[in-house]
N, C-alpha and C. Protein backbone atom coordinates (compact mmCIF):
# COMPACT_ATOMS: atom_id res chain seq x y z
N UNK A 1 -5.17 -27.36 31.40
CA UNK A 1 -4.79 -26.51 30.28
C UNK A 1 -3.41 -25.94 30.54
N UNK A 2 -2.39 -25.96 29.49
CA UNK A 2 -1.75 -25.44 29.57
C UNK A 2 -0.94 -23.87 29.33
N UNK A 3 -0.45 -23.41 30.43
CA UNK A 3 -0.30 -21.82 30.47
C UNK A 3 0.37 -21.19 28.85
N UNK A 4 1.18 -22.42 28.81
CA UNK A 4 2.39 -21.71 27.31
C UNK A 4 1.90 -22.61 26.28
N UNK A 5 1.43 -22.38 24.77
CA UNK A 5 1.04 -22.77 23.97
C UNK A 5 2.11 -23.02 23.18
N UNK A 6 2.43 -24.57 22.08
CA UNK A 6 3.26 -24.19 21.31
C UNK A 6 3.60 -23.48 20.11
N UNK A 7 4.75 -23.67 19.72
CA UNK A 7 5.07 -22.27 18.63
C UNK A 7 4.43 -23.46 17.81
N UNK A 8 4.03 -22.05 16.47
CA UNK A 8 2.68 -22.83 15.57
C UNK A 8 4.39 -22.87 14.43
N UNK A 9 4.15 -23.53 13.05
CA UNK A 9 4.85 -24.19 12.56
C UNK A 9 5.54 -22.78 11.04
N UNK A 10 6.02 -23.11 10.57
CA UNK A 10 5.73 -21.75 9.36
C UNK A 10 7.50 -21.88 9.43
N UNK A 11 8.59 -22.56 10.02
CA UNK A 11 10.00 -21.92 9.70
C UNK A 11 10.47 -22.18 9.02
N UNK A 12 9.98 -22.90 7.56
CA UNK A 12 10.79 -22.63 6.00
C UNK A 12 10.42 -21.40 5.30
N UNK A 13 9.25 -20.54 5.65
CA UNK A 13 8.37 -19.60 5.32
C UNK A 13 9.58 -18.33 5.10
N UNK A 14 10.31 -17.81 4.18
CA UNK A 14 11.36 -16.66 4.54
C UNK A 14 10.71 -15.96 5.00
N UNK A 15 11.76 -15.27 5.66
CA UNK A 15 11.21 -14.02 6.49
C UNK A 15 10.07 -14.29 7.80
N UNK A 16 10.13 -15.60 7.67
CA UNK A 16 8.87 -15.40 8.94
C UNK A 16 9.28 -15.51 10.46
N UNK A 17 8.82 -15.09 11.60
CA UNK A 17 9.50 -15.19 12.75
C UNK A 17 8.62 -15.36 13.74
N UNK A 18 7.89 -16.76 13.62
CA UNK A 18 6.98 -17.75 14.32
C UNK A 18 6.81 -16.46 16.05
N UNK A 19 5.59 -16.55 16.47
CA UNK A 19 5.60 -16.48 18.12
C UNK A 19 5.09 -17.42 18.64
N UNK A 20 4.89 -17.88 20.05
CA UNK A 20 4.94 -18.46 21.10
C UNK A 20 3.25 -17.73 21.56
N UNK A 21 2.21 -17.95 21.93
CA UNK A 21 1.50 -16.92 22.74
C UNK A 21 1.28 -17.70 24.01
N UNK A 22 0.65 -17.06 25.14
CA UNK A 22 1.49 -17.19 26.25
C UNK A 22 0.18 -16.28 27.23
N UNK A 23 -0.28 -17.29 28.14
CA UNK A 23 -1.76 -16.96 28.33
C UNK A 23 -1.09 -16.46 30.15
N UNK A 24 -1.66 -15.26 30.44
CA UNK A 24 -1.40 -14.31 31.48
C UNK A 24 -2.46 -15.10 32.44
N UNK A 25 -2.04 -14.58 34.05
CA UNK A 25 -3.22 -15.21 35.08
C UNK A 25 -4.48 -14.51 34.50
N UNK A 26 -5.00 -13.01 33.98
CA UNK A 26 -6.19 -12.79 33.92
C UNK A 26 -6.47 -13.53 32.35
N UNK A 27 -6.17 -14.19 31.84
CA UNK A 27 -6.63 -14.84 30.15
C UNK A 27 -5.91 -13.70 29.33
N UNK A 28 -5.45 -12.54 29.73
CA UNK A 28 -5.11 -11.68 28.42
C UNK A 28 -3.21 -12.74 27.71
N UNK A 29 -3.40 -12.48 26.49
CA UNK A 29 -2.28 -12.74 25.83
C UNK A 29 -1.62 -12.24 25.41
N UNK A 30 -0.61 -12.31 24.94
CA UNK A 30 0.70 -11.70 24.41
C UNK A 30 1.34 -12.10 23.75
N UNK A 31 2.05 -12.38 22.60
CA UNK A 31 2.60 -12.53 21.62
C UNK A 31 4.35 -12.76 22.02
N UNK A 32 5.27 -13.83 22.15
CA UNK A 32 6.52 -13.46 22.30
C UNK A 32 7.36 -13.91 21.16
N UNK A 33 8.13 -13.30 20.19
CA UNK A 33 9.02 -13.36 19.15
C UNK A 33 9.82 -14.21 19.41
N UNK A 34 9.92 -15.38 18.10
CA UNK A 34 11.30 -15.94 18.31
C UNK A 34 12.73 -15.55 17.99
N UNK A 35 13.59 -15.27 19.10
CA UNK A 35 14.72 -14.12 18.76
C UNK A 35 15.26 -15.06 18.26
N UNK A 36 15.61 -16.63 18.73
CA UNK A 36 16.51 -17.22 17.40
C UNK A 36 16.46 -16.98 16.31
N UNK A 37 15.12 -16.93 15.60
CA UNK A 37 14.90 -17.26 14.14
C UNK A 37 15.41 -15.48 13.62
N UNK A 38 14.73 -14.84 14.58
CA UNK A 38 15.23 -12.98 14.67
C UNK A 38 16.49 -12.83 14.19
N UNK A 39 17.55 -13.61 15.18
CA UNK A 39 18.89 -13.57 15.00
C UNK A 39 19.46 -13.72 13.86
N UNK A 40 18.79 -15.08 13.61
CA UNK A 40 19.35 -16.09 12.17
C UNK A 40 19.19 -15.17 11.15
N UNK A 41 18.46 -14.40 10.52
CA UNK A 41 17.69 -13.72 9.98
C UNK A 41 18.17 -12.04 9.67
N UNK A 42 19.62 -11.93 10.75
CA UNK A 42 19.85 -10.52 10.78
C UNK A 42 20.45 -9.78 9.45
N UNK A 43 21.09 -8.93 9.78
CA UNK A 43 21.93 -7.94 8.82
C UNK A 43 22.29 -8.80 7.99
N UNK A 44 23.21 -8.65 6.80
CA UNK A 44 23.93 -9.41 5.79
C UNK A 44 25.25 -10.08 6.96
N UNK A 45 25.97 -9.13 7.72
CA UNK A 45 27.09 -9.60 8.95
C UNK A 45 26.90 -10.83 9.48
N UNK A 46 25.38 -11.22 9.87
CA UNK A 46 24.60 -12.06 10.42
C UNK A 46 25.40 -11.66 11.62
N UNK A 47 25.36 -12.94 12.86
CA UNK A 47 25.52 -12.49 14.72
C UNK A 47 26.48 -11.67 14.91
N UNK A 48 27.75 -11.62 13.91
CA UNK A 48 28.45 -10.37 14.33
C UNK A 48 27.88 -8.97 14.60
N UNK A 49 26.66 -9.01 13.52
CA UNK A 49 26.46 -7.65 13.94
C UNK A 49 25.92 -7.46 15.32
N UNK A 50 25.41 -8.02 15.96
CA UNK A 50 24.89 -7.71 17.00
C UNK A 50 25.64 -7.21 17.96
N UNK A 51 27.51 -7.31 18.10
CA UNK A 51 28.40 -7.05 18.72
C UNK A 51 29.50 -5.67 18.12
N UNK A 52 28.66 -5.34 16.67
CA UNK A 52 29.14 -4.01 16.55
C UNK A 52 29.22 -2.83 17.70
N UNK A 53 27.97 -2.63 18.22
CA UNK A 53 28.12 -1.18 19.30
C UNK A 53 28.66 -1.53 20.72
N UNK A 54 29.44 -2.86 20.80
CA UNK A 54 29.95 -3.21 22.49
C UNK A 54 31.47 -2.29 22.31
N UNK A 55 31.41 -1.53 23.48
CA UNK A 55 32.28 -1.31 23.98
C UNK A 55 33.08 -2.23 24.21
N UNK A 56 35.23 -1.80 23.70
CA UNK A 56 35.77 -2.63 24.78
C UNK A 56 37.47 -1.84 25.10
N UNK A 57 37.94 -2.17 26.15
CA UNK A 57 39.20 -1.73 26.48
C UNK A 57 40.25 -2.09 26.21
N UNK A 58 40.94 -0.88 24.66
CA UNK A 58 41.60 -1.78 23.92
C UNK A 58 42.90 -0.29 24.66
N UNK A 59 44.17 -1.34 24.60
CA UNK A 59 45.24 -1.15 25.72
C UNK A 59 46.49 -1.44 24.90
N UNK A 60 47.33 -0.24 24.57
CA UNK A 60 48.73 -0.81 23.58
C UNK A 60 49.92 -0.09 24.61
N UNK A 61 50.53 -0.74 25.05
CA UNK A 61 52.17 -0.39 26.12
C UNK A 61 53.16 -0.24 25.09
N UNK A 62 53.19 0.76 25.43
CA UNK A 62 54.59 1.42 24.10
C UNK A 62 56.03 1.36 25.18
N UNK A 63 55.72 1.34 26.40
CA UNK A 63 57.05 0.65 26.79
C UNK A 63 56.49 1.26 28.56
N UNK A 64 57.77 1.09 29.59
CA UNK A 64 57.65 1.13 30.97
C UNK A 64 58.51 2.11 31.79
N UNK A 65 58.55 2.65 32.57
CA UNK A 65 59.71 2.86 33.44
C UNK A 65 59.57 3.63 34.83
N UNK A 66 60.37 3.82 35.66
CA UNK A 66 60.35 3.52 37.15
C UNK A 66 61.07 5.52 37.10
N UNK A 67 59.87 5.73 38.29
CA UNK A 67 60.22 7.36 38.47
C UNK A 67 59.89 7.20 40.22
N UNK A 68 60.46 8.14 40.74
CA UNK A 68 60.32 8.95 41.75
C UNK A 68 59.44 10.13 42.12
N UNK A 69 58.54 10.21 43.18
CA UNK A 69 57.21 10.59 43.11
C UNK A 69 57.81 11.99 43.05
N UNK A 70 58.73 12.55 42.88
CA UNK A 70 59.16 14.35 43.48
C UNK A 70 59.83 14.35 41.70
N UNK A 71 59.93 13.12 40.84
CA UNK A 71 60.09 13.55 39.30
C UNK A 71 58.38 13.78 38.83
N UNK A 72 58.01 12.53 39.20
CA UNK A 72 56.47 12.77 38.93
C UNK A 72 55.86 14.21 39.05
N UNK A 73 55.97 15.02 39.79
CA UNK A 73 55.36 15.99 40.51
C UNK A 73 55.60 17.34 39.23
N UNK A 74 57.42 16.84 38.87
CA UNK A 74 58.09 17.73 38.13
C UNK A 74 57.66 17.56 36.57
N UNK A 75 57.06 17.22 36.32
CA UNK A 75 56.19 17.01 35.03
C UNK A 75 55.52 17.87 34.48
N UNK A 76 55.47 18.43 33.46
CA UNK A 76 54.84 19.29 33.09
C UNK A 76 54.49 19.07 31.53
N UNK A 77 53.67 19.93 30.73
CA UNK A 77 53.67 19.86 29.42
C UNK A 77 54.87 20.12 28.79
N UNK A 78 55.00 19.06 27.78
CA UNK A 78 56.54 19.00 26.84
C UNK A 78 57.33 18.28 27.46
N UNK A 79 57.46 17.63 28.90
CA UNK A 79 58.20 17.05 29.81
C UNK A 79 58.54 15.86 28.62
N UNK A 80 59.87 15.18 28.76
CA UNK A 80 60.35 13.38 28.20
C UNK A 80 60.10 12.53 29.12
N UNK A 81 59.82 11.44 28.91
CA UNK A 81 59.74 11.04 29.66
C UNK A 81 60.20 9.21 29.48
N UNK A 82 61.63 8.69 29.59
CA UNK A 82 62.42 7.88 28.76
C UNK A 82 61.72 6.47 29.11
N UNK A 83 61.61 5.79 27.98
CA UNK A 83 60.43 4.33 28.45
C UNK A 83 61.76 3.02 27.89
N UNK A 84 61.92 2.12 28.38
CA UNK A 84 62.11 0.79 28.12
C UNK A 84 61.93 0.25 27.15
N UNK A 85 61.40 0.71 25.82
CA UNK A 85 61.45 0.05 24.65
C UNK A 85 62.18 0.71 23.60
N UNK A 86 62.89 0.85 22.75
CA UNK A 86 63.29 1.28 21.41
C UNK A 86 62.47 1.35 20.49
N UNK A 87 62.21 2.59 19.58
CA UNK A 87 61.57 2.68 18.42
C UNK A 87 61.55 1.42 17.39
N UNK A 88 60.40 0.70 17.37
CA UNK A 88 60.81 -0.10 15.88
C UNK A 88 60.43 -1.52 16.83
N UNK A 89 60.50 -1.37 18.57
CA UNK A 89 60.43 -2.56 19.14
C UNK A 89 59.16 -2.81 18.76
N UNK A 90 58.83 -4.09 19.19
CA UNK A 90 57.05 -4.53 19.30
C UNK A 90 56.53 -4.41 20.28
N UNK A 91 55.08 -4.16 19.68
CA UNK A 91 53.87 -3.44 21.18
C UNK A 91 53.18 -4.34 21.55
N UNK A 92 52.60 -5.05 22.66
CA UNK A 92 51.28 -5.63 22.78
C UNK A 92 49.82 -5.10 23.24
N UNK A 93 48.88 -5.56 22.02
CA UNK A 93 47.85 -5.06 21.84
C UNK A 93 46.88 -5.81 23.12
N UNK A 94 46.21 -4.95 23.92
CA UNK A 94 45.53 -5.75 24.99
C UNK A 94 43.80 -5.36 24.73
N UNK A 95 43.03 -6.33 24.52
CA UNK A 95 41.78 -6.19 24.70
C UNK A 95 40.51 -6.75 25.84
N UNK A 96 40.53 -5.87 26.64
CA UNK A 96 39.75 -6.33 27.98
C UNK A 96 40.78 -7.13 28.74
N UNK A 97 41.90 -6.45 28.71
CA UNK A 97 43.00 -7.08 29.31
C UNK A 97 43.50 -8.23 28.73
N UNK A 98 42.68 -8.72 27.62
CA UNK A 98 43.03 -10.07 27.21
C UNK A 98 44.81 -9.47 25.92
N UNK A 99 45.84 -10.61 25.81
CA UNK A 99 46.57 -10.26 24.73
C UNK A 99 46.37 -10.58 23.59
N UNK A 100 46.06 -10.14 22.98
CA UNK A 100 45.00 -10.43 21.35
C UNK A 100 46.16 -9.87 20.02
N UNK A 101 47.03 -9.01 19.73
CA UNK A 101 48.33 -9.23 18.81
C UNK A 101 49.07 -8.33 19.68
N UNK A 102 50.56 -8.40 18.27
CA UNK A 102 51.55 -7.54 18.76
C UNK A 102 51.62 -6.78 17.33
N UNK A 103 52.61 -5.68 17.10
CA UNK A 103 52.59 -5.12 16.42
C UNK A 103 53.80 -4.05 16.42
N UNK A 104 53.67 -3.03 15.55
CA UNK A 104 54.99 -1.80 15.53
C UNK A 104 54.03 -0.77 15.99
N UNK A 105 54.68 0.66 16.36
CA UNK A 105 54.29 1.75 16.55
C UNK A 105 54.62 2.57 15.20
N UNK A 106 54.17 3.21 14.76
CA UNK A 106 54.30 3.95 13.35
C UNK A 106 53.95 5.67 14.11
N UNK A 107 54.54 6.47 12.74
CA UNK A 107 53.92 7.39 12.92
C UNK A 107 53.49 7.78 11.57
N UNK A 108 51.72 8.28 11.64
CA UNK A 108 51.40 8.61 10.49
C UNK A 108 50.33 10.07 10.57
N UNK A 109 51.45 10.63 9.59
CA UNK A 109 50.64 12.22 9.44
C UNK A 109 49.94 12.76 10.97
N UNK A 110 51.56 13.15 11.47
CA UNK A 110 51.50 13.49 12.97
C UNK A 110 51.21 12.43 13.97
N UNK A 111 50.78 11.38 13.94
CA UNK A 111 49.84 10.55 14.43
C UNK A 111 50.23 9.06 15.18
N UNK A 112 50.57 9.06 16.32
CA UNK A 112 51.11 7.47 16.55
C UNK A 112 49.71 6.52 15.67
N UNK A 113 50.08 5.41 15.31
CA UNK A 113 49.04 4.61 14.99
C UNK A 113 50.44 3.20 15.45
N UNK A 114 49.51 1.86 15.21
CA UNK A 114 50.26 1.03 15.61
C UNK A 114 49.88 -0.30 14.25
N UNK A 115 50.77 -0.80 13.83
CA UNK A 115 50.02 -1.67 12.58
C UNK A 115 50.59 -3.14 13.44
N UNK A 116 49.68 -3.60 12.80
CA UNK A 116 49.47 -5.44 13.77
C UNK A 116 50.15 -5.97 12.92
N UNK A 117 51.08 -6.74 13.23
CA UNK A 117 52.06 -8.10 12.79
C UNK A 117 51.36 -9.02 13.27
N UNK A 118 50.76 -9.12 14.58
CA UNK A 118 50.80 -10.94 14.17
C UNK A 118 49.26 -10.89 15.38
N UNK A 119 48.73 -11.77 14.90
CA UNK A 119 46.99 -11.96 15.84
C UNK A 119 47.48 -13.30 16.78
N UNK A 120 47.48 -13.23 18.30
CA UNK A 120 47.49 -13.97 19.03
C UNK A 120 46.93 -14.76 19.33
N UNK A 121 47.16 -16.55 19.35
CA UNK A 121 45.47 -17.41 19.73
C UNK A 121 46.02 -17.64 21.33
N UNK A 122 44.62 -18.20 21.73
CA UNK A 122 44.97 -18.24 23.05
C UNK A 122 46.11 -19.17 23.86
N UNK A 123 46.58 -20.19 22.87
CA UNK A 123 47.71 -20.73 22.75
C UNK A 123 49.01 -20.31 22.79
N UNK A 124 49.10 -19.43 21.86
CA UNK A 124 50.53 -18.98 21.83
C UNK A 124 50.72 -17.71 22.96
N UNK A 125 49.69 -17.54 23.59
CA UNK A 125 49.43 -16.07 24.85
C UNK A 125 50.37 -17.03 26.02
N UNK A 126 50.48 -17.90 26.19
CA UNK A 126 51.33 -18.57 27.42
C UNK A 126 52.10 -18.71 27.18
């Protein structure tokens, strides 16, 4: 006899989401969901949604520059602090370290924001 039974049949059925049952060493059973059909089946988004609530480390360099640890020290609130790029230059947008676009720095209603010019494929990143 076998331990894993197969999934019984029903997947033109809408909405239905077939199980598997699945016989334990003492005979008790359990029921296991098919998450494919689960998946297929999701939000209106379909699999995107499932990657709505991931965290990720999104990273924009508005420019660079080289200090001395006794300027460092001298820092304070309101301090300047002069970076390597010019207003108006382009930023790169980094996600999970990956380079994913570039873009401008804006300022809106007090507010740096940065608007995307151009979406990077992994091609043009080299």
């Amino acid at each position: 006899m076998s331990d894993v039974q197969e999934i019984p049949g029903g997947f033109d059925a809408p909405g239905a989401v077939p199980a598997a049952t699945v016989a334990g060493d003492g005979g008790n059973n359990f029921e296991l969901p098919n998450f494919k059909a689960a998946v297929g089946k999701g939000a209106a988004g379909g699999p995107i949604e499932l990657l709505k609530d991931v965290d990720l480390n999104v990273k924009i360099e508005l420019g660079r520059t080289r200090m001395l640890i006794e300027d460092v020290l001298r820092l304070a609130e309101g301090s300047v602090v002069e970076l390597d790029k010019l207003a108006g230059d382009p930023v790169d947008v980094y996600v999970n370290d990956q380079l994913v676009a570039r873009g401008e720095v804006l300022v809106l209603n007090d507010n740096f924001c940065v608007r995307i010019n151009e979406i990077v494929t992994a091609s043009e990143e080299n």
